[in-house]
Protein backbone atom coordinates (compact mmCIF):
# COMPACT_ATOMS: atom_id res chain seq x y z
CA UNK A 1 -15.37 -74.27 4.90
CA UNK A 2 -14.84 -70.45 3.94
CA UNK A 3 -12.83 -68.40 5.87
CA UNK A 4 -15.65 -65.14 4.76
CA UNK A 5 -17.68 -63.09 7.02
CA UNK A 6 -21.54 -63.47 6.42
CA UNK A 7 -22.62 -60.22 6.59
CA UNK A 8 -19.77 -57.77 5.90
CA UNK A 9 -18.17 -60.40 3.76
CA UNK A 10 -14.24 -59.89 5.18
CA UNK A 11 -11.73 -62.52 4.32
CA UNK A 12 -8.38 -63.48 4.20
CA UNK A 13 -5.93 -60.76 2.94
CA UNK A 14 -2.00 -61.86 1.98
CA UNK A 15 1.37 -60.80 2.98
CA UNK A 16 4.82 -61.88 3.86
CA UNK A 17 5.95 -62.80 7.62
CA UNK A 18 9.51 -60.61 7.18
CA UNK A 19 12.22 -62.04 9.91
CA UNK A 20 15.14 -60.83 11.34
CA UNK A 21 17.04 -61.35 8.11
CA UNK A 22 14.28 -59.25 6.30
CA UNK A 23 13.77 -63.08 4.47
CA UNK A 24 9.88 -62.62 3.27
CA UNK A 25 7.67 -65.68 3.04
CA UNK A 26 4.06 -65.29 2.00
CA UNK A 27 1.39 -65.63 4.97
CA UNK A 28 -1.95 -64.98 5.05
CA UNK A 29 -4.23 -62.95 7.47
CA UNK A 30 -7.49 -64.23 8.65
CA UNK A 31 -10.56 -62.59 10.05
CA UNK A 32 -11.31 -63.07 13.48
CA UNK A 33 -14.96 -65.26 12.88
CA UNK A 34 -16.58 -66.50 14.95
CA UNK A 35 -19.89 -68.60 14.73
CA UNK A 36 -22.57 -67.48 16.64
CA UNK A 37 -26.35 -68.01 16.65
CA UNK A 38 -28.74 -64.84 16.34
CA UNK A 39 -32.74 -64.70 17.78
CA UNK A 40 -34.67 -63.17 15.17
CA UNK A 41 -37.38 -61.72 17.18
CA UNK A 42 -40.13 -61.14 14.13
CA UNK A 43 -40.19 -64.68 12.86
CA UNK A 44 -39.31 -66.47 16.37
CA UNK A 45 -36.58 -68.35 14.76
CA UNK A 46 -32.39 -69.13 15.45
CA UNK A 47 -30.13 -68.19 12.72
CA UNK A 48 -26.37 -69.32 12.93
CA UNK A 49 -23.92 -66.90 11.19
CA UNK A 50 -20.03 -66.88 10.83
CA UNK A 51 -19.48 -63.12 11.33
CA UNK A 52 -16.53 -61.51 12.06
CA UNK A 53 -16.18 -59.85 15.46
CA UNK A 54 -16.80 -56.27 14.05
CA UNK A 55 -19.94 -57.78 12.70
CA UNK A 56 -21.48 -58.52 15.88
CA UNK A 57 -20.54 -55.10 17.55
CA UNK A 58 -22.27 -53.81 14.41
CA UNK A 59 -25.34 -56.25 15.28
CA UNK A 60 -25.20 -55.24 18.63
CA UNK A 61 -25.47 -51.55 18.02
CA UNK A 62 -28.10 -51.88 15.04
CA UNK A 63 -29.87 -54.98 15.88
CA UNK A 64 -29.78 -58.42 13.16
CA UNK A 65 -32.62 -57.72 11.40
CA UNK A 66 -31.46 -53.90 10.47
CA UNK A 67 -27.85 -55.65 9.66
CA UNK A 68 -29.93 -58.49 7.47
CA UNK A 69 -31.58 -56.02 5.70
CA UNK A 70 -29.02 -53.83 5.07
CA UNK A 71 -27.23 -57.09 3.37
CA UNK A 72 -29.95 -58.12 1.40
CA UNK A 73 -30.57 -54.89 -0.05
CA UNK A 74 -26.60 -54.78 -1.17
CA UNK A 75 -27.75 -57.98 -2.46
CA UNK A 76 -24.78 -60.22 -0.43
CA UNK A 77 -27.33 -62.82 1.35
């Protein structure tokens, strides 16, 4: 399972966790997804998307079928 944001496509970026020693191990930093199920009022159907937590203020604000379109036409769906 893919740690990758449907519709804005974030994943995991890389780094080091640095202690008190300033010892540097590699880590990696996740998006915060979460999967959640959309109402797509002009077909009448339930969609289930893993979209990051910016996504969904982004659907909130815009509405899913603006965000799906504006996907589709950058060709990422």
């Amino acid at each position: 399972m893919s740690r990758v944001c449907d519709l804005t496509g974030k994943k995991a970026l890389t780094g080091n966790n640095v202690s008190f020693s300033n010892r540097k191990t590699k880590r990696r930093f996740y998006p915060n997804l979460q999967e959640k199920r959309f109402f797509i009022p002009e077909t009448g159907e339930w969609i289930t998307l893993k979209v990051s937590t910016s996504a969904i203020r982004t659907i909130n604000k815009l509405g899913i079928t603006e965000c799906l379109n504006r996907v589709i036409k950058k060709g990422k769906l």
